[in-house]
C-alpha atoms as a PDB file:
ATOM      1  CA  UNK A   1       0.000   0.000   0.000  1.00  0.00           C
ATOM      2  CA  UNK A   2       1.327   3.573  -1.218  1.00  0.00           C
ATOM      3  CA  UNK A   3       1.313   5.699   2.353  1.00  0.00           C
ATOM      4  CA  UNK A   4       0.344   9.282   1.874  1.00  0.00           C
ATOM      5  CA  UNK A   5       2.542  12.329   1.492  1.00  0.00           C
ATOM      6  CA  UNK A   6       1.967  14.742   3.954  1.00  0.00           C
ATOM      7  CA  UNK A   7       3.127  18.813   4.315  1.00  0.00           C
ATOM      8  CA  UNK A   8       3.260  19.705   7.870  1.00  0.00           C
ATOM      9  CA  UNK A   9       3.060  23.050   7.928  1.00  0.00           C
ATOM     10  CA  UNK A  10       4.852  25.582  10.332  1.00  0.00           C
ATOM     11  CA  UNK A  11       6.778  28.116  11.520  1.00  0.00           C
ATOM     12  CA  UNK A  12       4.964  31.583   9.544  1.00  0.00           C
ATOM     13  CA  UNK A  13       5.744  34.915  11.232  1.00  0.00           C
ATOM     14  CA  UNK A  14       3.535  35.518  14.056  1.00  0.00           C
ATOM     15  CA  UNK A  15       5.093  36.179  17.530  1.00  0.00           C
ATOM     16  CA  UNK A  16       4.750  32.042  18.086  1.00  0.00           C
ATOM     17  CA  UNK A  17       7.035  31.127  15.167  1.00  0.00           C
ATOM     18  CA  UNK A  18       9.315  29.273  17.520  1.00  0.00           C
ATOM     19  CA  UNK A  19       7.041  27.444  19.247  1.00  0.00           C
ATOM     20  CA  UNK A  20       5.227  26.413  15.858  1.00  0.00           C
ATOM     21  CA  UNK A  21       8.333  24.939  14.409  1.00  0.00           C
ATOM     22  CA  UNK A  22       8.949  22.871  17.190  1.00  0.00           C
ATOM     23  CA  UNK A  23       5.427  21.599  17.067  1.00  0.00           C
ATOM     24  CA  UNK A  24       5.758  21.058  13.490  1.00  0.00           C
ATOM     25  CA  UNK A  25       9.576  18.913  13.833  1.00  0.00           C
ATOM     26  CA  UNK A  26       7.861  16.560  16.728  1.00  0.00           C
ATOM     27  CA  UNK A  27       4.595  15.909  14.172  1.00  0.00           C
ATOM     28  CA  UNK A  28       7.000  15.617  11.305  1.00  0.00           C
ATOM     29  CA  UNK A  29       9.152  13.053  13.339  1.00  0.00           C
ATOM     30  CA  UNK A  30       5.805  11.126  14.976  1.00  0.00           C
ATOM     31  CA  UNK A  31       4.057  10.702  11.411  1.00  0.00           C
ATOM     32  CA  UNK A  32       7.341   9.230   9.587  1.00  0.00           C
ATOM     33  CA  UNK A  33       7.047   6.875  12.652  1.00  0.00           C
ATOM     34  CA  UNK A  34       3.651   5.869  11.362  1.00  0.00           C
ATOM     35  CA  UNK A  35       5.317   5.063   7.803  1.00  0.00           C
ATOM     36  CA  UNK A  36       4.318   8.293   5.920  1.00  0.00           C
ATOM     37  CA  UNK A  37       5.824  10.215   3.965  1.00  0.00           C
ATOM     38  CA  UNK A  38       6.382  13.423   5.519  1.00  0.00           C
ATOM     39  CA  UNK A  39       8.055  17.258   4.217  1.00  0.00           C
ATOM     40  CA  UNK A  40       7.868  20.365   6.286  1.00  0.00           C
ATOM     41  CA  UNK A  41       7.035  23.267   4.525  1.00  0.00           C
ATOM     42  CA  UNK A  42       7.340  27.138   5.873  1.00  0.00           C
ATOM     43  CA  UNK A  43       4.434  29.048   5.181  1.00  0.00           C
ATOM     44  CA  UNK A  44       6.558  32.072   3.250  1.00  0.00           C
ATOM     45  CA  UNK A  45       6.044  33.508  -0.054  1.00  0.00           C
ATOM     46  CA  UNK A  46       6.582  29.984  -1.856  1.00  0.00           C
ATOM     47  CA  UNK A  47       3.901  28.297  -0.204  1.00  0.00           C
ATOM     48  CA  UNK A  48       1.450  28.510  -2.766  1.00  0.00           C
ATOM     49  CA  UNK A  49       3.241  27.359  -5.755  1.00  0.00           C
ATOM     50  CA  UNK A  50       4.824  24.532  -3.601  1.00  0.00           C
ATOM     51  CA  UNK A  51       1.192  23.802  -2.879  1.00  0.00           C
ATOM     52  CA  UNK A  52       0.542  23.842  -6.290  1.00  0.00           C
ATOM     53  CA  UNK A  53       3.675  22.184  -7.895  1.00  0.00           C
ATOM     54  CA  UNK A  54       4.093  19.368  -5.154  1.00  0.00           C
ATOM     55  CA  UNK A  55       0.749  18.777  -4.270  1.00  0.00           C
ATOM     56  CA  UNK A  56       0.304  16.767  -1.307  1.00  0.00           C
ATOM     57  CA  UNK A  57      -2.427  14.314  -0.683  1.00  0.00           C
ATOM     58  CA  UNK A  58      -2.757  16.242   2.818  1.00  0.00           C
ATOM     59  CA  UNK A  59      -1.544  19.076   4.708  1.00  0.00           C
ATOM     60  CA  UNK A  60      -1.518  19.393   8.719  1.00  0.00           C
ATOM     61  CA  UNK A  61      -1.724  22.794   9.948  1.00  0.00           C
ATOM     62  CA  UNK A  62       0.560  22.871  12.747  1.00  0.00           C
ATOM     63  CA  UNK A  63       0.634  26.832  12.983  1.00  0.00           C
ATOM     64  CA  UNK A  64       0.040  28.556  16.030  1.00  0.00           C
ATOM     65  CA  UNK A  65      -1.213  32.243  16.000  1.00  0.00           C
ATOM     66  CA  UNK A  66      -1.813  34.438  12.788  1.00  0.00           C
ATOM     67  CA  UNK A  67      -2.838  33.033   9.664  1.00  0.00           C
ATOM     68  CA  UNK A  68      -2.414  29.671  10.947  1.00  0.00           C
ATOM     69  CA  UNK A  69      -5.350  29.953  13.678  1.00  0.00           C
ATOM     70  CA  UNK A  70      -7.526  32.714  12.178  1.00  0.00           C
ATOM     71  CA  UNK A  71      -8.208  30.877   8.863  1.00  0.00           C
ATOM     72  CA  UNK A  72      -6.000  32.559   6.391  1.00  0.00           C
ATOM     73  CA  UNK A  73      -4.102  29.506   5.597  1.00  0.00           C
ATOM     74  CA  UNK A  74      -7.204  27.175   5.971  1.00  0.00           C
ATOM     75  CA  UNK A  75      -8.935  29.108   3.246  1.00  0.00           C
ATOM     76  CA  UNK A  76      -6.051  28.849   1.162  1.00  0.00           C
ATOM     77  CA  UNK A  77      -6.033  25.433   1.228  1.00  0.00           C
ATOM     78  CA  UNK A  78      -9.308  25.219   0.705  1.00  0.00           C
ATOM     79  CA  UNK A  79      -9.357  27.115  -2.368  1.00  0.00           C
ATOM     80  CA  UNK A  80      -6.568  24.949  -3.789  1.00  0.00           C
ATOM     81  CA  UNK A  81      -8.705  21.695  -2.701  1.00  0.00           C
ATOM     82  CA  UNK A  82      -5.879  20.108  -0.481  1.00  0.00           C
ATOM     83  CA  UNK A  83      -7.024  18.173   2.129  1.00  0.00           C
ATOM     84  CA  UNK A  84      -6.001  19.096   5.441  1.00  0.00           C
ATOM     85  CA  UNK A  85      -6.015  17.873   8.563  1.00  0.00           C
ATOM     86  CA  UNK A  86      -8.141  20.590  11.482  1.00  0.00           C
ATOM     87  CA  UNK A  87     -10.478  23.415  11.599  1.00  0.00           C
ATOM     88  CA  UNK A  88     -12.495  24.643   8.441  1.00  0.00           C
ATOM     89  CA  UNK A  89     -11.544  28.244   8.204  1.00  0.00           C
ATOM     90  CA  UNK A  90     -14.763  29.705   9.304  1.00  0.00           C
ATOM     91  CA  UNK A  91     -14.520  27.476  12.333  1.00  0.00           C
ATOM     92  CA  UNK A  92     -10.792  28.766  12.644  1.00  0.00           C
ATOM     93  CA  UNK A  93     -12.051  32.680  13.049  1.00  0.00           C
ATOM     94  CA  UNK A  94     -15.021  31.773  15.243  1.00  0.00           C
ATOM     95  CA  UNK A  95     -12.403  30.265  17.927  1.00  0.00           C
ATOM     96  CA  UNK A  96      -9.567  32.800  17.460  1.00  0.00           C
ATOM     97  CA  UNK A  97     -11.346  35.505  18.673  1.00  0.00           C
ATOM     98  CA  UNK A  98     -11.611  34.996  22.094  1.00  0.00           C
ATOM     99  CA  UNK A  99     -14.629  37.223  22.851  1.00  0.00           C
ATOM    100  CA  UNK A 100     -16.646  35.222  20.760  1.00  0.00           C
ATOM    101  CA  UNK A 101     -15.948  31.925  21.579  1.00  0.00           C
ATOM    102  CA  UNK A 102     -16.760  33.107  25.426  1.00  0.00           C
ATOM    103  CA  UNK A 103     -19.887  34.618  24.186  1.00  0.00           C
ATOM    104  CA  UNK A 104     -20.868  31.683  22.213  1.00  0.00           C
ATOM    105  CA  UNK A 105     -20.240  29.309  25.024  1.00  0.00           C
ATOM    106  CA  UNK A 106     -21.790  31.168  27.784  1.00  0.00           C
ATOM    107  CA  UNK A 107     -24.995  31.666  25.271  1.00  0.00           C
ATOM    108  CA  UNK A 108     -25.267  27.881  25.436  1.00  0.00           C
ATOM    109  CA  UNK A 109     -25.076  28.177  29.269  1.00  0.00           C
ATOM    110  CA  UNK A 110     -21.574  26.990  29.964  1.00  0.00           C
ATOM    111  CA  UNK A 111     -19.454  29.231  32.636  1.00  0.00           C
ATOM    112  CA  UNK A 112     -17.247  31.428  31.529  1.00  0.00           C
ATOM    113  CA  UNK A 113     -15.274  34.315  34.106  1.00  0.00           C
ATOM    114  CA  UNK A 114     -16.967  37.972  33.405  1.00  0.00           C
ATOM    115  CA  UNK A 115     -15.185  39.536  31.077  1.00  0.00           C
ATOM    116  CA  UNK A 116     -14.929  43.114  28.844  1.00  0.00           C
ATOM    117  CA  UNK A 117     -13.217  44.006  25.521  1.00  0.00           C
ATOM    118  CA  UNK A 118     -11.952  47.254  24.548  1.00  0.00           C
ATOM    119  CA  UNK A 119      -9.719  48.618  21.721  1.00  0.00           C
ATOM    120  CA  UNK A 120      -6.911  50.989  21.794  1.00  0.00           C
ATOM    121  CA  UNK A 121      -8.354  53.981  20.536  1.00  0.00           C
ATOM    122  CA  UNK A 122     -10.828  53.858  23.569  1.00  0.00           C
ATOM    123  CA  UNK A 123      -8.092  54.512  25.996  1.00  0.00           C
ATOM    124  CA  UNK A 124      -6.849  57.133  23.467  1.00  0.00           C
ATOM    125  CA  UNK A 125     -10.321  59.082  23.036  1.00  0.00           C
ATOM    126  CA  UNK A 126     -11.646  58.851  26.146  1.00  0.00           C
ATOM    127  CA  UNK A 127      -8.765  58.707  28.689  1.00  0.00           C
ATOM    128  CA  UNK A 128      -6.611  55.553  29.996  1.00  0.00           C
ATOM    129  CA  UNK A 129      -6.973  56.034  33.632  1.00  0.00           C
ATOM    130  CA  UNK A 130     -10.995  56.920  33.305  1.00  0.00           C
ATOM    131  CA  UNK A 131     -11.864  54.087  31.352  1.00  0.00           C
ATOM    132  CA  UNK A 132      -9.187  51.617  33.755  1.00  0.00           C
ATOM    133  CA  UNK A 133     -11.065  52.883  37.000  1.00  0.00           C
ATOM    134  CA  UNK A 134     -14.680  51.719  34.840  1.00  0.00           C
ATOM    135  CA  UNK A 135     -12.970  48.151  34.253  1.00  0.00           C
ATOM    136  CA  UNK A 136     -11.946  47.622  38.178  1.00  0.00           C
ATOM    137  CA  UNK A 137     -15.535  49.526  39.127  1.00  0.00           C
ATOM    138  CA  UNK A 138     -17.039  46.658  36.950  1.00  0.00           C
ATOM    139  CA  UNK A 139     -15.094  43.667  37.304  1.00  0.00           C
ATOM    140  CA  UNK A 140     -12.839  44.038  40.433  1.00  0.00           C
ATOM    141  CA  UNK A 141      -9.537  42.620  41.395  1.00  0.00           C
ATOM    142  CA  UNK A 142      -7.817  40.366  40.317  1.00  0.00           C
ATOM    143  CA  UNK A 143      -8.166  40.420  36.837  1.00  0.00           C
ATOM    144  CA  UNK A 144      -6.781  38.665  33.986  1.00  0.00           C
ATOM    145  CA  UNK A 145      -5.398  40.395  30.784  1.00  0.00           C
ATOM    146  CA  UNK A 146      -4.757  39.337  27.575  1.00  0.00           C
ATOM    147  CA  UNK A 147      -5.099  40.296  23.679  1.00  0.00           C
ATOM    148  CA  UNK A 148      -8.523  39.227  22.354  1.00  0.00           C
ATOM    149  CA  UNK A 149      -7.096  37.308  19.534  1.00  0.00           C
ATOM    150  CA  UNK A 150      -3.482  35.064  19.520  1.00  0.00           C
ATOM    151  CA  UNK A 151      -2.540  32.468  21.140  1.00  0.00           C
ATOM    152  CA  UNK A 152       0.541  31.250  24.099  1.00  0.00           C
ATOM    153  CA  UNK A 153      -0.457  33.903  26.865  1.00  0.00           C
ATOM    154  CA  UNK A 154       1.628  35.883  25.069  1.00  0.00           C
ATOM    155  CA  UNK A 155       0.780  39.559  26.155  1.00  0.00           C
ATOM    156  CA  UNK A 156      -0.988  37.807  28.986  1.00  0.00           C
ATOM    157  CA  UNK A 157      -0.523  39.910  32.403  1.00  0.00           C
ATOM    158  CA  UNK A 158      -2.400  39.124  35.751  1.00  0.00           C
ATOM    159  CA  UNK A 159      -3.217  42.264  37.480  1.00  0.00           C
ATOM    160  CA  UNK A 160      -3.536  42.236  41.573  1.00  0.00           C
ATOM    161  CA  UNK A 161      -3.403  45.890  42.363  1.00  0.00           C
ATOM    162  CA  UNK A 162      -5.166  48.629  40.274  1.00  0.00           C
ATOM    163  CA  UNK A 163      -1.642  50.459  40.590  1.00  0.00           C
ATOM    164  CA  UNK A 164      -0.299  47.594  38.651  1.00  0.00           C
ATOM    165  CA  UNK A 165      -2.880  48.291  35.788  1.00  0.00           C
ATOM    166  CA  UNK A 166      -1.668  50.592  33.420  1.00  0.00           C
ATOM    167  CA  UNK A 167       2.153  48.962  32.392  1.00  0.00           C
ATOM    168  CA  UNK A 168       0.051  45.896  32.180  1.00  0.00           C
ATOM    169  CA  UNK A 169      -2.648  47.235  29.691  1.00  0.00           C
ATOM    170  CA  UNK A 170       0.970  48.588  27.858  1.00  0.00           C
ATOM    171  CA  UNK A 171       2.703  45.311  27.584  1.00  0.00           C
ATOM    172  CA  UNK A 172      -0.954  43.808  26.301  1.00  0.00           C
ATOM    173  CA  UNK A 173      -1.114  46.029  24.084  1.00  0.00           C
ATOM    174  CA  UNK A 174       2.108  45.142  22.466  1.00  0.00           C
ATOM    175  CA  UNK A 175       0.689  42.053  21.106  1.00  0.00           C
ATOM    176  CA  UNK A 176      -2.890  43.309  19.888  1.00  0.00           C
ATOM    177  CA  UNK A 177      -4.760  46.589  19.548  1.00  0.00           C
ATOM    178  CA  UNK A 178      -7.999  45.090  21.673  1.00  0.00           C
ATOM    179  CA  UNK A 179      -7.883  43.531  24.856  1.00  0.00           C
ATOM    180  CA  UNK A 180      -9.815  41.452  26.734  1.00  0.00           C
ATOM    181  CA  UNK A 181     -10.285  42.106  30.267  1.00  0.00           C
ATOM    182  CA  UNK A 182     -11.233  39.062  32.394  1.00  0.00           C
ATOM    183  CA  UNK A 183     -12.250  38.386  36.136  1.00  0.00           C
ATOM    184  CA  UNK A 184      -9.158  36.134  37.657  1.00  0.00           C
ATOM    185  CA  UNK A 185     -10.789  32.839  38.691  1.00  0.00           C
ATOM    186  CA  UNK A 186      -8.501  30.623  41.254  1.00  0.00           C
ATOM    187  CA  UNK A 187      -8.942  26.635  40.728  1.00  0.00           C
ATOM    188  CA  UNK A 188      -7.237  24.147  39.260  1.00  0.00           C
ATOM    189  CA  UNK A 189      -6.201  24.772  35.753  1.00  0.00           C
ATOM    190  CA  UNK A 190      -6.503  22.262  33.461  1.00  0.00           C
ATOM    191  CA  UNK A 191      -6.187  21.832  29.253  1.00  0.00           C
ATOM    192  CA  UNK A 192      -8.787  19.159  27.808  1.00  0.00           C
ATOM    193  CA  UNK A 193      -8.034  18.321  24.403  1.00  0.00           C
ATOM    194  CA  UNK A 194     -10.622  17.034  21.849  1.00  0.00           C
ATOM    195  CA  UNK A 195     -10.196  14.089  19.300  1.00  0.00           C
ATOM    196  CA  UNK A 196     -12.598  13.226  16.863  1.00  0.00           C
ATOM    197  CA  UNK A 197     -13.048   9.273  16.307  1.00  0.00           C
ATOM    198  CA  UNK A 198     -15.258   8.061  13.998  1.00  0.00           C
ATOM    199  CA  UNK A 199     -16.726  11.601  12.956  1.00  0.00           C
ATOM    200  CA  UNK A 200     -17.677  11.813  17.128  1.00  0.00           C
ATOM    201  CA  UNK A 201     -15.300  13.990  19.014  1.00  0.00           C
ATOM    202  CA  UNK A 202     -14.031  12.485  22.381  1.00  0.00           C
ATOM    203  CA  UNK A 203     -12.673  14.672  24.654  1.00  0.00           C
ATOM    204  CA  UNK A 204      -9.496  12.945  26.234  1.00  0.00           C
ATOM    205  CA  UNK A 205      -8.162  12.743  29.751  1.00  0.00           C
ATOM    206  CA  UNK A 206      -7.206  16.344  31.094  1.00  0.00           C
ATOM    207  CA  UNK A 207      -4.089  17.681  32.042  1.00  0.00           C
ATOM    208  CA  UNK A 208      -3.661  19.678  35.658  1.00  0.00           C
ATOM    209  CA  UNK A 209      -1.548  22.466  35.044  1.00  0.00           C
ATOM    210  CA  UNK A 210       0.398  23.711  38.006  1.00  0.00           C
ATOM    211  CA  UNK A 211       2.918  26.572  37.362  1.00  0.00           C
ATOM    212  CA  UNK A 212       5.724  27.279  39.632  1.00  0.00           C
ATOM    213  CA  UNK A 213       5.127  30.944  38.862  1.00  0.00           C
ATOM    214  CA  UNK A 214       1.284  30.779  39.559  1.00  0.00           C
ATOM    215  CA  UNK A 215       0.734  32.323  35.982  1.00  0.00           C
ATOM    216  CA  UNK A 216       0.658  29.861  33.023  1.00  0.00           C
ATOM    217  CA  UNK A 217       2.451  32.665  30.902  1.00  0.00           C
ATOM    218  CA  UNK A 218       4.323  31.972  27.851  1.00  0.00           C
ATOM    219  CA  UNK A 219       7.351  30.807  29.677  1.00  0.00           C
ATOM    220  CA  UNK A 220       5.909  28.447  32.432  1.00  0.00           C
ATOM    221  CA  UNK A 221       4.447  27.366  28.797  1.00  0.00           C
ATOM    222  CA  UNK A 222       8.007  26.301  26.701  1.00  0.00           C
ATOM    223  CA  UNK A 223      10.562  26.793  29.089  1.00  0.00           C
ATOM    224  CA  UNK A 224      10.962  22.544  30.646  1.00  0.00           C
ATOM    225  CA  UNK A 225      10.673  22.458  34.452  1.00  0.00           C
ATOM    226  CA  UNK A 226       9.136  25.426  35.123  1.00  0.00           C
ATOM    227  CA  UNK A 227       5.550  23.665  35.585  1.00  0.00           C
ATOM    228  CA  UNK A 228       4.113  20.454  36.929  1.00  0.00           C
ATOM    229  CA  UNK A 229       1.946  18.640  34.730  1.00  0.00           C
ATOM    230  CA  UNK A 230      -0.449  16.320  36.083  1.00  0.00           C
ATOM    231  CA  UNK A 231      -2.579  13.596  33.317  1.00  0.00           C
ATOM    232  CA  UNK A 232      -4.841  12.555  34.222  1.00  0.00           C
ATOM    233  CA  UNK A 233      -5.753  16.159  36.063  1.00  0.00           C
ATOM    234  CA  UNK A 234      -6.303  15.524  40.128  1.00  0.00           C
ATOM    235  CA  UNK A 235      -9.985  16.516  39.957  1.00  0.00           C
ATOM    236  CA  UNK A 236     -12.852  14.582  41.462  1.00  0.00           C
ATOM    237  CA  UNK A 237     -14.857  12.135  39.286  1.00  0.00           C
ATOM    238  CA  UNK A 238     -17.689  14.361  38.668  1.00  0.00           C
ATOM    239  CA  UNK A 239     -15.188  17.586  37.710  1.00  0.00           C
ATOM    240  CA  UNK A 240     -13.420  15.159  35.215  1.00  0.00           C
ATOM    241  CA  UNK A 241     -16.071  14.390  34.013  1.00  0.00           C
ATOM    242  CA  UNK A 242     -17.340  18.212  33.655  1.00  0.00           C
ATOM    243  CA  UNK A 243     -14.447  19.628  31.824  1.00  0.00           C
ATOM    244  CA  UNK A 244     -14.868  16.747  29.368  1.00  0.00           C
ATOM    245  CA  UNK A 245     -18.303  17.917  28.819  1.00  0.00           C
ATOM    246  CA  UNK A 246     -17.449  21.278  28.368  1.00  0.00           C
ATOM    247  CA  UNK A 247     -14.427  20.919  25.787  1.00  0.00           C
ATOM    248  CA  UNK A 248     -16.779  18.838  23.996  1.00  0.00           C
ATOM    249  CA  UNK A 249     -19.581  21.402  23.834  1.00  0.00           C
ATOM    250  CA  UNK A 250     -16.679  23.847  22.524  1.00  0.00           C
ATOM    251  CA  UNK A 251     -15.823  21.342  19.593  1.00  0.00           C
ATOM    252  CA  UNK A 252     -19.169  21.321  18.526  1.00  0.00           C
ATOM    253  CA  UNK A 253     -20.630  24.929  19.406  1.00  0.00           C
ATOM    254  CA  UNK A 254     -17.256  26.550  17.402  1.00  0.00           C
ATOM    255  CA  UNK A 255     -17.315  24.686  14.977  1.00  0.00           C
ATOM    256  CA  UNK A 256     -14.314  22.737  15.272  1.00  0.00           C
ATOM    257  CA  UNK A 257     -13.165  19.560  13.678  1.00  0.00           C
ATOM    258  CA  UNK A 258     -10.277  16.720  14.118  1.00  0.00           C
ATOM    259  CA  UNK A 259      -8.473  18.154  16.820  1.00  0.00           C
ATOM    260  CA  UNK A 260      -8.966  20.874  19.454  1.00  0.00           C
ATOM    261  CA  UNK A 261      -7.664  21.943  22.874  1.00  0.00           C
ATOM    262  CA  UNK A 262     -10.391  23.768  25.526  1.00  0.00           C
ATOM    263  CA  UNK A 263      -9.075  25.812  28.809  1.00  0.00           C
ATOM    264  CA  UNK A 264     -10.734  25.492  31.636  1.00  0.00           C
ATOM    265  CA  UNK A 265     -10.552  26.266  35.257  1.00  0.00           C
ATOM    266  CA  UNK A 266     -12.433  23.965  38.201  1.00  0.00           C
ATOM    267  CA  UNK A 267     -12.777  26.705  40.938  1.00  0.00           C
ATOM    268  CA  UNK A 268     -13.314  25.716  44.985  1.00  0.00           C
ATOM    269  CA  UNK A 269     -16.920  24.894  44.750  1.00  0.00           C
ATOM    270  CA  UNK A 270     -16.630  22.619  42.073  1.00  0.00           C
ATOM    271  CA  UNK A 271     -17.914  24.984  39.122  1.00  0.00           C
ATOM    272  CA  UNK A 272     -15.905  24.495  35.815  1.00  0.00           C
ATOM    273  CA  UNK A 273     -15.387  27.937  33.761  1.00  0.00           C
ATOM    274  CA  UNK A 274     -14.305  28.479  30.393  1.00  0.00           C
ATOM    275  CA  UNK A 275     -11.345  30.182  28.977  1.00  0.00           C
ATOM    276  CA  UNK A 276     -10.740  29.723  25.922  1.00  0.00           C
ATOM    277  CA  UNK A 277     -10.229  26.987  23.254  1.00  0.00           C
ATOM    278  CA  UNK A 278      -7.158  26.540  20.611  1.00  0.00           C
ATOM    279  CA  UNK A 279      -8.193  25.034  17.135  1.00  0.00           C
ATOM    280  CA  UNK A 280      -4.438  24.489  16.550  1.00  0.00           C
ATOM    281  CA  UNK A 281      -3.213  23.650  19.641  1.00  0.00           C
ATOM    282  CA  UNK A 282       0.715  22.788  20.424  1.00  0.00           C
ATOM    283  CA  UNK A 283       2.758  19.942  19.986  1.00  0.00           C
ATOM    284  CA  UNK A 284       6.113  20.432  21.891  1.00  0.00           C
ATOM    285  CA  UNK A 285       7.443  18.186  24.388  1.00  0.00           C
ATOM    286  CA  UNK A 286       6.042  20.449  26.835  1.00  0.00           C
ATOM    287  CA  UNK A 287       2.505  20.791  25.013  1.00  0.00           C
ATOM    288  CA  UNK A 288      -0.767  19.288  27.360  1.00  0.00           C
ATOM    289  CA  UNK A 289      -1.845  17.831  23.922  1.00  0.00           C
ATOM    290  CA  UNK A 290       0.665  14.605  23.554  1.00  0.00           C
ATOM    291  CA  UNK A 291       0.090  14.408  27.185  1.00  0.00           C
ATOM    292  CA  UNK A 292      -3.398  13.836  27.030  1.00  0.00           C
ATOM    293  CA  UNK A 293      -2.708  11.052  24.114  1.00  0.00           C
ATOM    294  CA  UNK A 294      -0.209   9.368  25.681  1.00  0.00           C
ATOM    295  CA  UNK A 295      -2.618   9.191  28.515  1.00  0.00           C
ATOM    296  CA  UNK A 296      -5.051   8.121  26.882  1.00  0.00           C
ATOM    297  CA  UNK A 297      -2.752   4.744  26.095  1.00  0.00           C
ATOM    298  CA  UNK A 298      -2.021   6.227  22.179  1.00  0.00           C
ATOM    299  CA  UNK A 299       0.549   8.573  20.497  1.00  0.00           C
ATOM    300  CA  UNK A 300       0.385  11.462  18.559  1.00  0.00           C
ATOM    301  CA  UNK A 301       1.658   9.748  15.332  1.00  0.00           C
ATOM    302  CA  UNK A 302      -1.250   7.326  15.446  1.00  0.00           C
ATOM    303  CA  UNK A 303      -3.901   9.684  16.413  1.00  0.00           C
ATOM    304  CA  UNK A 304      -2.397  12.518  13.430  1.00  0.00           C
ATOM    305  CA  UNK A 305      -1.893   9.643  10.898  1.00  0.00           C
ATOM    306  CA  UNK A 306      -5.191   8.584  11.388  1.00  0.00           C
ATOM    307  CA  UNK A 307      -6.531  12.473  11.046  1.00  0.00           C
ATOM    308  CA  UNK A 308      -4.463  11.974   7.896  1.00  0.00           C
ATOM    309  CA  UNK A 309      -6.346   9.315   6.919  1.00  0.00           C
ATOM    310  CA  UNK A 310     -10.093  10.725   7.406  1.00  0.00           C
ATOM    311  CA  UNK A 311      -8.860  14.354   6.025  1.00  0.00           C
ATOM    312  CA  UNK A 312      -7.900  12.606   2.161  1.00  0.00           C
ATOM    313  CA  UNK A 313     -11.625  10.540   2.633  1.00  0.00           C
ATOM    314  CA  UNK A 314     -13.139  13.808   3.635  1.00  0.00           C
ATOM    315  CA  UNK A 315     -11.877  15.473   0.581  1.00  0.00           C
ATOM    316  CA  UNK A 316     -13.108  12.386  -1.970  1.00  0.00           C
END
């Protein structure tokens, strides 16, 4: 039997380059495990030609952030008819932008921390400090900030003190021009990702997420050591069994499809809230994705190759 050639896409230029490319070199190396035949490709100025020239019988979109996430690349590909593995496009921009997918989700009556979003030029026309007061008047301390779209925590800043407000609005605002301003919920932290088997997504075991620094940020994230992972998670049965619930309702209600990764946080009581969900989530060696596989008594070659597999019968 001929295997399939696949492109595994990465790298791009969005701030989470790096950590794309290493998702994309651990894929490449886990699929050629399975037997196919695998090429990375950059997505640069060449890609669509390459596309076009080499044609693959599938691509995986391992990009994290930019094009890769908000369904720039996705609708190229779908254009050119390759079959890919993840996210429709339209699915893709529904899930990048964080404000909706909390919107959508709490809609459907999932929990989901309180949470406002405001662009730059609001601070600029109608004065930083007056409109920071009218976010801590309306959501309190501690808050949560973070650009409304990307991915990583990068631009991420947890804010304690009100004094502490404006450099962190600043450094958020170095990575978007809206952010999202969200109530800090305390709990255990966990990533659920979602597989679909059989056209039915499953969500698999979660992964506890313990920080040394507290905050999850971008280097607790990539940096080895620096956080304790726990898979399964340490939550009760019926918590467990909650999140899984939840990132499963996120599959669906986005509009996701093969592969996705849901947030979540279990606070004291028991009540599971909603962050956010990734419809390219990462594959590094420090990634809660191959955790949760591995877990789950498979690997990430198996579960990708067979992605592989139902992307080229999807496309027939």
């Amino acid at each position: 039997m001929v295997m399939p050639t696949v492109a595994v896409l990465a790298g791009g230029l969005s701030h989470e380059r790096d950590v794309s490319l290493r998702s994309g070199r651990r894929l490449s190396a886990a699929l050629r495990e399975q037997g196919l035949t695998v090429e990375e490709w950059d997505t640069d100025a060449g890609l669509l030609d390459r596309l076009r020239s080499e044609r693959p019988d599938a691509a995986v979109v391992a990009l994290h952030g930019g094009q890769g996430e908000n369904g720039s690349v996705q609708t190229v590909l779908e254009m050119l008819k390759v079959p890919y593995v993840g996210t429709s496009s339209r699915g893709c921009r529904r899930a990048w932008d964080k404000p909706t997918a909390k919107a959508v989700l709490s809609a459907a009556g999932y929990a989901t921390p309180d949470w406002v979003v405001l662009p730059h030029s609001t601070f600029r026309e109608l004065g930083a400090q007056g409109v920071l007061d009218a976010i801590v008047d309306h959501l309190g301390l501690p808050l949560i900030l973070k650009p409304d779209q990307g991915g990583s925590a990068l631009g991420a800043q947890v804010v304690r003190d009100a004094a502490e407000l404006p450099a962190a609005m600043v450094g958020c605002f170095a990575y978007g021009d809206t952010v999202l301003a969200e109530r800090l919920v305390e709990g255990v932290e966990v990533a659920v990702a979602v597989v679909e088997r059989d056209g039915e997504p499953e969500a698999l075991p979660a992964v506890e997420i313990v920080p040394e620094s507290g905050v999850y940020d971008y280097t607790s994230r990539y940096t080895a050591g620096l956080t304790d992972f726990f898979a399964p998670a340490r939550l009760p049965e019926e918590s467990a069994k909650a999140v899984g619930e939840l990132a499963v309702a996120a599959h669906k209600l986005l509009g996701l499809r093969d592969i996705s990764r849901t947030d979540a946080i279990v606070s004291a009581d028991g009540t599971v809230q909603f962050l956010e969900v990734n419809s390219s989530p990462g594959l590094t060696e420090t990634s809660t994705v191959p955790m949760a596989i591995e877990t789950a008594g498979t690997s990430l070659g198996a579960v990708f190759a067979d992605l592989v597999a139902r992307a080229i019968r999807r496309s027939a």
